[in-house]
Protein backbone atom coordinates (compact mmCIF):
# COMPACT_ATOMS: atom_id res chain seq x y z
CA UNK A 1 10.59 245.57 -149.26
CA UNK A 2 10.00 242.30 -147.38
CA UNK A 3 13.08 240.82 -148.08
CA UNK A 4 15.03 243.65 -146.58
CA UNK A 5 12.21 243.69 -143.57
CA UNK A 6 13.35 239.78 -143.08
CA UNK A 7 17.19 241.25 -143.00
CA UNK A 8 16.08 243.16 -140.08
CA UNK A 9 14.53 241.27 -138.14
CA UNK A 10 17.64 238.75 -138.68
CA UNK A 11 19.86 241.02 -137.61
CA UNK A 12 18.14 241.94 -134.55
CA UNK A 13 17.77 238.08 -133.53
CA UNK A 14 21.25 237.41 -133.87
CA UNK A 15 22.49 240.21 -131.78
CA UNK A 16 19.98 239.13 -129.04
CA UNK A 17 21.96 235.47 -129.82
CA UNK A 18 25.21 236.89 -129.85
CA UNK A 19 24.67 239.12 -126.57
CA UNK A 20 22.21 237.77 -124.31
CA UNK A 21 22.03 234.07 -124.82
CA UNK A 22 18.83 233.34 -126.85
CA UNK A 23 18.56 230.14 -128.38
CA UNK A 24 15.91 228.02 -130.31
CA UNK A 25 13.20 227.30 -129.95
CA UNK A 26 12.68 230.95 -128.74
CA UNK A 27 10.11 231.16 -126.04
CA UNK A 28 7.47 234.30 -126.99
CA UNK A 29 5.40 235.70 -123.89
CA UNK A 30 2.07 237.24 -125.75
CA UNK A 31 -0.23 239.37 -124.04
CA UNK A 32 -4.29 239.68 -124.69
CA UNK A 33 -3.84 242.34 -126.64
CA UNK A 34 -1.52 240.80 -129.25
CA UNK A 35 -3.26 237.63 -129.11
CA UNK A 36 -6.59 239.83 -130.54
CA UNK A 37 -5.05 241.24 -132.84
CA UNK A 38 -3.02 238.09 -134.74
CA UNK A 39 -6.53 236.69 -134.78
CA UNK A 40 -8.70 239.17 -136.05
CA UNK A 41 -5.73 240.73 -138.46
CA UNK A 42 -3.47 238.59 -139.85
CA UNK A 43 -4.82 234.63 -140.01
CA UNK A 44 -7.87 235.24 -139.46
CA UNK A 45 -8.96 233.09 -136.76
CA UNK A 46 -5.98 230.29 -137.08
CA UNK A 47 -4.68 229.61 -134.01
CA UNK A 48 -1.00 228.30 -135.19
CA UNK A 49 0.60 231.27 -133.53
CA UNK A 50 3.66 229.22 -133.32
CA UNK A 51 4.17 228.69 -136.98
CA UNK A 52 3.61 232.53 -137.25
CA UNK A 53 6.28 233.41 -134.58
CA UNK A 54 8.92 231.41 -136.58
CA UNK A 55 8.23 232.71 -139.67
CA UNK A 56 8.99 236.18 -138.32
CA UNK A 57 11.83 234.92 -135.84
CA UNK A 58 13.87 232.77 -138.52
CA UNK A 59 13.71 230.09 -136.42
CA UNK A 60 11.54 227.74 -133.88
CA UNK A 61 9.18 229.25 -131.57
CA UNK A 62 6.74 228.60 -129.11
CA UNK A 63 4.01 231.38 -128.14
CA UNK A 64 3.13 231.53 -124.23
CA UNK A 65 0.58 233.53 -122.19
CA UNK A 66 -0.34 233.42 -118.16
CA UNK A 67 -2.63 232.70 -115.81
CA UNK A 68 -3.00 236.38 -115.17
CA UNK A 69 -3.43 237.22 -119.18
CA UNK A 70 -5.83 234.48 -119.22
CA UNK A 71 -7.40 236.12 -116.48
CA UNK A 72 -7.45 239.46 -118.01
CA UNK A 73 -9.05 238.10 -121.73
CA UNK A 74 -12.12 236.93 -119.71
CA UNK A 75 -12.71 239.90 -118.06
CA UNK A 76 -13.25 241.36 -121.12
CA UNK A 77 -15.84 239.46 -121.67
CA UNK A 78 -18.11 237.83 -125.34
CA UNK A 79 -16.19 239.96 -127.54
CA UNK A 80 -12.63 238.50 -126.26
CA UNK A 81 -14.23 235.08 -125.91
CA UNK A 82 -12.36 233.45 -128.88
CA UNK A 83 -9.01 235.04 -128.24
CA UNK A 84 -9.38 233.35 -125.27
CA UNK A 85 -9.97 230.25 -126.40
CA UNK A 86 -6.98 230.50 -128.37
CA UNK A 87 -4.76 231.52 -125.71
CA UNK A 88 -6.22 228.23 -123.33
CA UNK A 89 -4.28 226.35 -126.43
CA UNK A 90 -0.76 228.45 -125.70
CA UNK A 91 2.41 227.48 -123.31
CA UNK A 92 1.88 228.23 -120.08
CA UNK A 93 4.65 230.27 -118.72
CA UNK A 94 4.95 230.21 -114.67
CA UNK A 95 3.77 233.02 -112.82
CA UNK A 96 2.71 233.29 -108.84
CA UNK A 97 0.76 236.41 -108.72
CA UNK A 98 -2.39 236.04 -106.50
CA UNK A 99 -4.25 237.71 -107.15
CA UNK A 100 -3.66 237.94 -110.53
CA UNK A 101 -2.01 241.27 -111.97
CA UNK A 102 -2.75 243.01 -115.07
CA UNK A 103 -1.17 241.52 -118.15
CA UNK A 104 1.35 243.77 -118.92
CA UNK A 105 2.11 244.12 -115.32
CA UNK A 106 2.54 240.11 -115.50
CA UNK A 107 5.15 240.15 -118.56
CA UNK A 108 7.35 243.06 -117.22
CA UNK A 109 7.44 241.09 -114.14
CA UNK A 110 8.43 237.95 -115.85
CA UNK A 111 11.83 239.81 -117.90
CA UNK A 112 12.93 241.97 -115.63
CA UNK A 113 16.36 241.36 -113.64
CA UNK A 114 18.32 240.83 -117.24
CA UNK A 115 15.56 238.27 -118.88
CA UNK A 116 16.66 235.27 -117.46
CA UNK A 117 14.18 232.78 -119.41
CA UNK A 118 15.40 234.96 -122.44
CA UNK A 119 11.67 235.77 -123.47
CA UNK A 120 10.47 237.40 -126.72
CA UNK A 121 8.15 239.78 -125.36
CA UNK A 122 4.86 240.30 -128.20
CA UNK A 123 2.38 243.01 -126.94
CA UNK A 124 0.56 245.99 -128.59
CA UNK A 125 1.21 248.37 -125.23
CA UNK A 126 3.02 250.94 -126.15
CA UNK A 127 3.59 251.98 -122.33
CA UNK A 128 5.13 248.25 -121.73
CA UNK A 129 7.37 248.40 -125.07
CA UNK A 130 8.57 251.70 -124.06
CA UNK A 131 9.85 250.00 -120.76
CA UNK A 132 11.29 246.67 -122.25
CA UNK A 133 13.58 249.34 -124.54
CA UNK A 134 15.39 250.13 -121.30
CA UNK A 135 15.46 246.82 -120.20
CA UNK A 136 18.65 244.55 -121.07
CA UNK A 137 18.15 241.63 -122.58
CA UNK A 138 14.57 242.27 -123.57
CA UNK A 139 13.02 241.70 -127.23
CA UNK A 140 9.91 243.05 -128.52
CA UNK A 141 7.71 241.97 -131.04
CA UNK A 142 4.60 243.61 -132.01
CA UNK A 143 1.41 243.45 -134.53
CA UNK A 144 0.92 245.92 -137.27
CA UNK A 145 -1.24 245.66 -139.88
CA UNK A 146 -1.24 242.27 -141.23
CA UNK A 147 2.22 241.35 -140.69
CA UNK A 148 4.61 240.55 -136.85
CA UNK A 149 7.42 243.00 -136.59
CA UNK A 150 10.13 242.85 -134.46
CA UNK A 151 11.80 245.64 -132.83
CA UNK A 152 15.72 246.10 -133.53
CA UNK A 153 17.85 246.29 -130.51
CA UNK A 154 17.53 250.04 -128.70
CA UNK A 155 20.67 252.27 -128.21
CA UNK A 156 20.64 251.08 -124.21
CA UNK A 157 20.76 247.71 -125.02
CA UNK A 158 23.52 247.81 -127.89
CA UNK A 159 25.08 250.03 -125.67
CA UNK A 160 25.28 247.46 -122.42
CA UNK A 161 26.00 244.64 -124.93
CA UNK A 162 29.19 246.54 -125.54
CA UNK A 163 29.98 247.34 -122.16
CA UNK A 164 29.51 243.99 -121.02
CA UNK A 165 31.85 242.72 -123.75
CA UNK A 166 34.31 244.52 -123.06
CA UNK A 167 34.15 243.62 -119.29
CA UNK A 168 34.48 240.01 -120.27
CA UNK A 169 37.52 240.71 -122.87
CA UNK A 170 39.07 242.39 -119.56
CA UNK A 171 38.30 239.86 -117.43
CA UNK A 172 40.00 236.90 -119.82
CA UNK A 173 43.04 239.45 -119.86
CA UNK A 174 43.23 239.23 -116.29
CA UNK A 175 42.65 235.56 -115.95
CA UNK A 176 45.50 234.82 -118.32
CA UNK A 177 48.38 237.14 -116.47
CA UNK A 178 46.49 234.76 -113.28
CA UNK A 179 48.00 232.04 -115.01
CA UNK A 180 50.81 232.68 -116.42
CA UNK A 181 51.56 233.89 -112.72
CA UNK A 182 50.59 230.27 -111.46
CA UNK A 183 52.53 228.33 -114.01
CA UNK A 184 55.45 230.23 -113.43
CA UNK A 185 55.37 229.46 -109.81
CA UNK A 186 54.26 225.95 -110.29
CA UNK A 187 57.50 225.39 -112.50
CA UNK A 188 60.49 222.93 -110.52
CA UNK A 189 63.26 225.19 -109.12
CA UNK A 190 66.68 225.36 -111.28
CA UNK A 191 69.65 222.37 -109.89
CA UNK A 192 71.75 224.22 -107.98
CA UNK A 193 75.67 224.12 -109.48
CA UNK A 194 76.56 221.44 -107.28
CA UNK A 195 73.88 219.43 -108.19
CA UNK A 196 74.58 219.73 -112.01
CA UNK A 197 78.08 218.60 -111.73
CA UNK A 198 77.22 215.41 -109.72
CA UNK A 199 74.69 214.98 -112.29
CA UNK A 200 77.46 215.22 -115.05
CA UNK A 201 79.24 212.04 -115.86
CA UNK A 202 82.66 211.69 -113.54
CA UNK A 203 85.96 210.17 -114.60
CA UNK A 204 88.19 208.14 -112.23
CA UNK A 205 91.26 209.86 -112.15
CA UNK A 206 94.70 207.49 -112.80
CA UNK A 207 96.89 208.27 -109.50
CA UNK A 208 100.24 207.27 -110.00
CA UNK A 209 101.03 203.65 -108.89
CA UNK A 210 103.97 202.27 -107.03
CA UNK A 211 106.78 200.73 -108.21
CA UNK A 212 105.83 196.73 -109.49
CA UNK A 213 106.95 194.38 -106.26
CA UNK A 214 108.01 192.09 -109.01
CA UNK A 215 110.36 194.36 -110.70
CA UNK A 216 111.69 194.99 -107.23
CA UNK A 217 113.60 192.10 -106.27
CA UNK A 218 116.78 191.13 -106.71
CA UNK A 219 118.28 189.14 -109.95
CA UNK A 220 119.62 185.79 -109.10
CA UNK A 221 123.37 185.56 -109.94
CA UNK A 222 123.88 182.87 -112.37
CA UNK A 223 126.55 180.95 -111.14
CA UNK A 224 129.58 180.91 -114.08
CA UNK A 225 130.43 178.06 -115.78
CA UNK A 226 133.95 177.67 -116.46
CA UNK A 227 135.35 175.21 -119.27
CA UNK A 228 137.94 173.45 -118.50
CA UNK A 229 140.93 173.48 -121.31
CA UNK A 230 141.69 170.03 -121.19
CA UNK A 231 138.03 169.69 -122.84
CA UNK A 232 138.90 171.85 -125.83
């Protein structure tokens, strides 16, 4: 049963690589509430909460919390006291409410507008899971028992993956009749006939040549030399 758990969880990481850009070491934003419950329920006071996250991520992790989480833990006073010693030890991931805001108020805050620090979100509020299911982008992971589990993607979110896929297959589409438009105006104009022909090799042709000046004078007469008969 753990093994195919594992698959799961897998499964749902890689869509979240494949579709909204998460990469390792995945950042984990952990409200109080989940903090209390890792410690009391599943190491029992150890504090490696980054070790744990990995284990149930398949990969590097590193756990954060908030001023305004922080804030919240000591409000609740002794009995809270060591989960917030714990969560002193954690990332600190930026936020500028002041006054501070209620921790799940915090983490919504911190995903919303499509995730862009592509933050695991690990929190036992139902309310705030219920919200982050709507949300694109957004990953939960949650305590139960003595195990982390991690939430497979919801029907909204597979369902924008796809859209947005398919916007981005239609916009290469488009961007390659773009240039096939450009190249095919960028290619040098065809030689016009006339220009071929000079291009061709030319022949001189043989005109027909007067007659020789040599040829045309006269013969000199060869005087004739008679022999005389009283030689013979």
């Amino acid at each position: 049963m753990r093994v195919k758990r594992q698959k799961r969880y897998r499964k749902a990481v890689r869509f979240l690589k494949a579709s909204f850009g998460f990469r390792e070491p995945f950042k984990v934003l952990c409200d109080g509430n989940f903090q209390h419950s890792v410690l009391h329920n599943i190491r029992k006071g150890s504090e490696d909460f980054d070790k744990l996250l990995s284990q149930a991520l398949g990969g590097a992790a590193k756990a954060f919390t908030t001023r305004c989480i922080n804030a919240e833990l000591k409000k609740l006073g002794t009995s809270f006291s060591d989960t917030l010693n714990a969560a002193r030890k954690l990332h600190l991931a930026k936020c500028d409410h002041e006054p501070a805001k209620g921790g799940s108020e915090c983490l919504e805050s911190l995903v919303e507008s499509f995730n862009p620090e592509h933050f695991f979100v690990a929190t036992q509020d139902g309310d705030l899971r219920q919200k982050l299911r709507v949300m694109p982008g957004c990953a939960v992971v949650y305590s139960k028992k003595t195990s982390l589990c991690v939430e497979p993607p919801s029907e909204f979110q597979q369902q924008f993956a796809k859209e947005e896929e398919s916007k981005r297959e239609s916009l290469k589409c488009r961007e390659q009749r773009l240039l096939s438009r450009v190249s095919e105006d960028e290619e040098p104009p065809k030689r016009s006939k006339s220009l071929m022909v000079r291009d061709r090799p030319t022949f001189k042709r043989k005109r027909a040549k007067g007659p020789n000046p040599l040829s045309c004078k006269k013969k000199k007469q060869v005087p004739e030399v008679r022999v005389l008969s009283s030689l013979r």
